[in-house]
C-alpha atoms as a PDB file:
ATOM      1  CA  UNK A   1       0.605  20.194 -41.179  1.00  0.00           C
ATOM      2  CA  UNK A   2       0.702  20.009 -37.218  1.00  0.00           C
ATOM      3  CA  UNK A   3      -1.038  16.681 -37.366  1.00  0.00           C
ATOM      4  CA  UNK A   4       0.474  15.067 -39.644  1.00  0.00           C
ATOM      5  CA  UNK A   5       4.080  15.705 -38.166  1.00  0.00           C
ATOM      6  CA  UNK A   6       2.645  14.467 -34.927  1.00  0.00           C
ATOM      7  CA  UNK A   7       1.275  11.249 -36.491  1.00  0.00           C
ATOM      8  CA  UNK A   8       5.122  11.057 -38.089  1.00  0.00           C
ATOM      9  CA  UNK A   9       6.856  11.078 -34.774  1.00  0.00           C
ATOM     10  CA  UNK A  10       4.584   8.594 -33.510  1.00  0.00           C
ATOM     11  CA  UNK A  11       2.255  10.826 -31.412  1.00  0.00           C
ATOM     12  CA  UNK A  12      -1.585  11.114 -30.992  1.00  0.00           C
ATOM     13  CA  UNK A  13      -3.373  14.404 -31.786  1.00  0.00           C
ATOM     14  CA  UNK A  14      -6.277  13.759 -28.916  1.00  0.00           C
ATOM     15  CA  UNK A  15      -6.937  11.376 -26.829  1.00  0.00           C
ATOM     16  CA  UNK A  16      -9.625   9.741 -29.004  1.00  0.00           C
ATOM     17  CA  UNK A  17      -6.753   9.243 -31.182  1.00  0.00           C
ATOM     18  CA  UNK A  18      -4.789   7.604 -28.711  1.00  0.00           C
ATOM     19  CA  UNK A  19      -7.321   5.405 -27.213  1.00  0.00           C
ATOM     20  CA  UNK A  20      -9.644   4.354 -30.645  1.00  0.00           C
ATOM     21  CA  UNK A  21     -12.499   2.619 -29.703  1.00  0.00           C
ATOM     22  CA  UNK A  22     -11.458   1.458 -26.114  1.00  0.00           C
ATOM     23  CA  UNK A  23     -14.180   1.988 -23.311  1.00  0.00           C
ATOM     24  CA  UNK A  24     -13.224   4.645 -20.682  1.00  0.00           C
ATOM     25  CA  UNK A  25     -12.632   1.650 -18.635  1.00  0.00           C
ATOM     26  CA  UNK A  26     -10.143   0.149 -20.426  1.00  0.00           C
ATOM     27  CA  UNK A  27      -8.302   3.687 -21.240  1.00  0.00           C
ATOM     28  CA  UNK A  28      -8.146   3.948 -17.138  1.00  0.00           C
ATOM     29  CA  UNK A  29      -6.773   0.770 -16.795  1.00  0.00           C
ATOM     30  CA  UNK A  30      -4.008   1.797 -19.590  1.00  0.00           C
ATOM     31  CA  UNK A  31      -3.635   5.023 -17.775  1.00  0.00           C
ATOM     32  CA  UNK A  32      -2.630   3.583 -14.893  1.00  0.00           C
ATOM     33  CA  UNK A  33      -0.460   0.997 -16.062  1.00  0.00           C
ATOM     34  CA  UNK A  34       1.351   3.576 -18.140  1.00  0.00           C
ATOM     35  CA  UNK A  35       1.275   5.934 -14.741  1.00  0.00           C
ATOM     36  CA  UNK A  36       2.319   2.832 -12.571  1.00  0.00           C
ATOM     37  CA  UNK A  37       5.070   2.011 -15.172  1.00  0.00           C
ATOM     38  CA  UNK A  38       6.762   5.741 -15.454  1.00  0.00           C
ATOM     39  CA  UNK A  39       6.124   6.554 -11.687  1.00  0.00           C
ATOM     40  CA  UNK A  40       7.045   3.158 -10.274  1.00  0.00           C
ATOM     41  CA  UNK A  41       3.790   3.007  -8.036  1.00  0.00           C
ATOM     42  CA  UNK A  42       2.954   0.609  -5.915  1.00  0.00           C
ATOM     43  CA  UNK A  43      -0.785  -0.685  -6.445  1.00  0.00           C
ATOM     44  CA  UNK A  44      -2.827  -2.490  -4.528  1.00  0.00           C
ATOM     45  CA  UNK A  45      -1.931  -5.597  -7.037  1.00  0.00           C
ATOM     46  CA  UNK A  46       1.115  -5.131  -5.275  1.00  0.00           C
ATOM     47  CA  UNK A  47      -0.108  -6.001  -1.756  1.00  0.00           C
ATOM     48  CA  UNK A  48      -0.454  -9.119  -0.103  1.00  0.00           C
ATOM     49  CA  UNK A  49      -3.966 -10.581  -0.510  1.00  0.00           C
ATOM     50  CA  UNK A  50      -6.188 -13.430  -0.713  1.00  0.00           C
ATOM     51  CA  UNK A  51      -8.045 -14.522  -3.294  1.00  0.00           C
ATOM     52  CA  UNK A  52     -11.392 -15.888  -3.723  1.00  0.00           C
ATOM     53  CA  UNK A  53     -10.307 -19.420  -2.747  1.00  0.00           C
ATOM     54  CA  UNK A  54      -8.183 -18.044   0.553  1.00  0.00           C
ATOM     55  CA  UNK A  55      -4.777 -18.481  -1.292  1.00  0.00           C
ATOM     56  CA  UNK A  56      -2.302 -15.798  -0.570  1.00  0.00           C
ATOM     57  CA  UNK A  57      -1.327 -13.218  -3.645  1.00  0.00           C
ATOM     58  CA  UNK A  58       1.658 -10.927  -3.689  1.00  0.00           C
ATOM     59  CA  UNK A  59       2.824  -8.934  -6.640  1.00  0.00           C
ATOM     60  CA  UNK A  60      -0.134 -11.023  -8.907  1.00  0.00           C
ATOM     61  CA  UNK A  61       1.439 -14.132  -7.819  1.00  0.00           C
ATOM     62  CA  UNK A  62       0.245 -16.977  -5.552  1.00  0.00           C
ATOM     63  CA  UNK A  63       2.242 -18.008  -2.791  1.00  0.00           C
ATOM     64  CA  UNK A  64       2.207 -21.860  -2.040  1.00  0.00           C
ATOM     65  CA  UNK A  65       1.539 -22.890   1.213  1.00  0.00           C
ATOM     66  CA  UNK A  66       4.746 -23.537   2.762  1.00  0.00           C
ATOM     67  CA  UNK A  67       5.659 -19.574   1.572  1.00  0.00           C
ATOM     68  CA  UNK A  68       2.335 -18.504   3.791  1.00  0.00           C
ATOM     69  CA  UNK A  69       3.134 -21.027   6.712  1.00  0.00           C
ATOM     70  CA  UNK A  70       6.979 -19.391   6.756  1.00  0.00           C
ATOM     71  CA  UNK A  71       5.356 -15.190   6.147  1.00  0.00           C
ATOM     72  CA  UNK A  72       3.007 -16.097   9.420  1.00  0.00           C
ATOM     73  CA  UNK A  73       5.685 -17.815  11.308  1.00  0.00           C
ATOM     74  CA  UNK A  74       8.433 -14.495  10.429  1.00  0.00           C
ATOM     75  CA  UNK A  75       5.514 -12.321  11.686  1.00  0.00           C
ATOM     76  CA  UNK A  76       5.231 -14.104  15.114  1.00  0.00           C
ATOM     77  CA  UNK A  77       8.671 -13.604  15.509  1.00  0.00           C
ATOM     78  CA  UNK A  78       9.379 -10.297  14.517  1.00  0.00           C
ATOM     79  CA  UNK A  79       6.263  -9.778  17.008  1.00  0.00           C
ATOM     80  CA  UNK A  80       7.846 -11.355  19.663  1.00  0.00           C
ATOM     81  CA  UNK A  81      11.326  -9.771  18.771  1.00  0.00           C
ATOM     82  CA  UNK A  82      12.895  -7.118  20.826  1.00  0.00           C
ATOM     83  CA  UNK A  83      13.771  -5.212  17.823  1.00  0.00           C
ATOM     84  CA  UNK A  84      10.572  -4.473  17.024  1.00  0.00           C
ATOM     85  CA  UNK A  85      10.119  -3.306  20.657  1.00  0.00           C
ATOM     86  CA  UNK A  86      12.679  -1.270  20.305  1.00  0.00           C
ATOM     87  CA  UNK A  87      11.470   0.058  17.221  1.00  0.00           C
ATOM     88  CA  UNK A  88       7.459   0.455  18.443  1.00  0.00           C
ATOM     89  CA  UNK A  89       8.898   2.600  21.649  1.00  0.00           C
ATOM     90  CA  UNK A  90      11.537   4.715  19.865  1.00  0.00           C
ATOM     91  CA  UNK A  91       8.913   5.437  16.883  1.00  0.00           C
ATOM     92  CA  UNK A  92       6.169   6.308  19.904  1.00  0.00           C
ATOM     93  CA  UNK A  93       8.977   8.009  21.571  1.00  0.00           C
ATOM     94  CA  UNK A  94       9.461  10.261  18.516  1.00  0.00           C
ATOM     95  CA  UNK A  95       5.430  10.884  17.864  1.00  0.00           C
ATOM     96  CA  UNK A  96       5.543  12.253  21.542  1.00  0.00           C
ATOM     97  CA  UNK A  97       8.074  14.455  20.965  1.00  0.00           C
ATOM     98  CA  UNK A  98       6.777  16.019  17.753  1.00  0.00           C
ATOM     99  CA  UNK A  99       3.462  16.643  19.478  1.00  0.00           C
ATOM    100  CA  UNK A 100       4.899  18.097  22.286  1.00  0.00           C
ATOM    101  CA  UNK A 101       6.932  20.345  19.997  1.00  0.00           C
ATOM    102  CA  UNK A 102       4.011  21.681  17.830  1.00  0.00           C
ATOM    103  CA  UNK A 103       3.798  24.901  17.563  1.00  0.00           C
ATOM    104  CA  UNK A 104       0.617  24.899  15.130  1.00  0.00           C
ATOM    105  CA  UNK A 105      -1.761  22.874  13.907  1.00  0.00           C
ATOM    106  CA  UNK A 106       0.842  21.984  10.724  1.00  0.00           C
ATOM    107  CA  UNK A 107       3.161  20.674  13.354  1.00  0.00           C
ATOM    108  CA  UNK A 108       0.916  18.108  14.311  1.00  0.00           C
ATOM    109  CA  UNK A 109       0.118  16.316  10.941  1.00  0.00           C
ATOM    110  CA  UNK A 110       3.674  14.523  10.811  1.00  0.00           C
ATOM    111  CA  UNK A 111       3.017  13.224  14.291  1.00  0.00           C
ATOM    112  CA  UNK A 112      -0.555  12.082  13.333  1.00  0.00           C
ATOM    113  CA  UNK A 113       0.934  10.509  10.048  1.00  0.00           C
ATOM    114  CA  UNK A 114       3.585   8.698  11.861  1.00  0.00           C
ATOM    115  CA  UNK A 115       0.919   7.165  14.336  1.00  0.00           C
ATOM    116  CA  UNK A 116      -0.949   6.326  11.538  1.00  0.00           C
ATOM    117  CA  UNK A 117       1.947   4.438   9.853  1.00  0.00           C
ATOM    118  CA  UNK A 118       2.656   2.715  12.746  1.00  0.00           C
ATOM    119  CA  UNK A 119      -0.823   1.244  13.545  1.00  0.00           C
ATOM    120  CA  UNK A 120      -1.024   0.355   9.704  1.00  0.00           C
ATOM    121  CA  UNK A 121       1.963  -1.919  10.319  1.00  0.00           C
ATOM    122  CA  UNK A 122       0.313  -2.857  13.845  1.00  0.00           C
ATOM    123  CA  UNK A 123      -2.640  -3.870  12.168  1.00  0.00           C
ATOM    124  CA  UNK A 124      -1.198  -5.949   8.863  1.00  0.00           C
ATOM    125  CA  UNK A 125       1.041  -7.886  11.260  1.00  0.00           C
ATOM    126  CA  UNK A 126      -1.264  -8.748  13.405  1.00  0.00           C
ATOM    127  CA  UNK A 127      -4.054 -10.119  10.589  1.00  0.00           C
ATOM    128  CA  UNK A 128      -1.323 -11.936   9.028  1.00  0.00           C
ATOM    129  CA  UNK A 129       0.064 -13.334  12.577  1.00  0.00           C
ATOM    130  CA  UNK A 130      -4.225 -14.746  12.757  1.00  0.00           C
ATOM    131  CA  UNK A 131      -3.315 -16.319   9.177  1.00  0.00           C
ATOM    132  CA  UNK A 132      -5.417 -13.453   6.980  1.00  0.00           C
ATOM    133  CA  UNK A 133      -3.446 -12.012   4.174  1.00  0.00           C
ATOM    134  CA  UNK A 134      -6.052  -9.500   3.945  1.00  0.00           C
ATOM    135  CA  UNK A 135      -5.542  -6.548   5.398  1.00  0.00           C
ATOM    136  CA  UNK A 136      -8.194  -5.306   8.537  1.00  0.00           C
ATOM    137  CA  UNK A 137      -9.933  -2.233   6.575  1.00  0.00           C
ATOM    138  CA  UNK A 138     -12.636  -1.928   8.885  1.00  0.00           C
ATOM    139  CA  UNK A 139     -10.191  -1.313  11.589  1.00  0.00           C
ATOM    140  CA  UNK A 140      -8.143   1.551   9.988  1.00  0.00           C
ATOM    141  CA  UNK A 141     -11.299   3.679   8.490  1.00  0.00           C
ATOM    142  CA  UNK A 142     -12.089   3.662  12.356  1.00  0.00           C
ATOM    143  CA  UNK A 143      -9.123   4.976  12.924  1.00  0.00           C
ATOM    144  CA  UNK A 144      -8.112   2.268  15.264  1.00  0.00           C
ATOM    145  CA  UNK A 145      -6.785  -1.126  15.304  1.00  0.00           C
ATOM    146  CA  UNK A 146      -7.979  -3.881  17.200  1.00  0.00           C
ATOM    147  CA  UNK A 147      -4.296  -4.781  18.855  1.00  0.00           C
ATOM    148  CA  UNK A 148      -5.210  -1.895  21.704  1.00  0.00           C
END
């Protein structure tokens, strides 16, 4: 009686029910488009990339040249711009001051996840000021970015 009344309202019983025949590769990637969908994740689909031929990709899509050309030329300036100066010493400014502050080794995970932050944004504007749209992984399982 339980399954049928499931199968009425539309629901599976198991997950072999759900999924049929599908491989357990394609039930992950329905998993986590159904997880990405209700959760509103961000992917790394959603990052900016290159392809195999060099193009740029963002969100799935290519950009066209003139869209890369402008991205690289808005990262050279928001480089070279003194609000992002400002932002780099008042975010440093802060890490210090959280550090100093600890009181425990909890205390000092924010600061350490802030720095990290911070040279994750370091690093991604400085591959895509070089004209990579892929980001410098080596760098960051280091623990380090190359911009020191």
């Amino acid at each position: 009686m339980r399954k049928r009344l499931i199968k009425f309202l539309g629901g599976y019983v198991s997950v072999d029910d759900a999924f049929g025949s599908k491989t357990l590769e394609e039930r992950l990637q329905i998993l986590n488009r159904r997880v990405k969908f209700l959760f509103n994740t961000i992917s790394p689909d959603d990052l900016l990339k290159e392809n195999e031929y060099g193009q740029w990709i963002i969100d799935g899509k290519p950009l066209r040249e003139d869209q890369s050309k402008l991205l690289v030329s808005e990262v050279v300036n928001f480089n070279q711009s003194l609000l992002w100066k400002v932002l780099q010493k008042d975010i440093e400014y802060q890490i210090r001051k959280m550090f100093i502050q600890a009181t425990g080794k909890v205390d000092i995970i924010s600061p350490k996840i802030w720095l990290l932050t911070l040279d994750c944004i370091k690093t991604r504007l400085k591959s895509i000021s070089k004209g990579s749209g892929t980001f410098n992984r080596r760098a960051v399982r280091q623990g380090h970015t190359t911009n020191s």
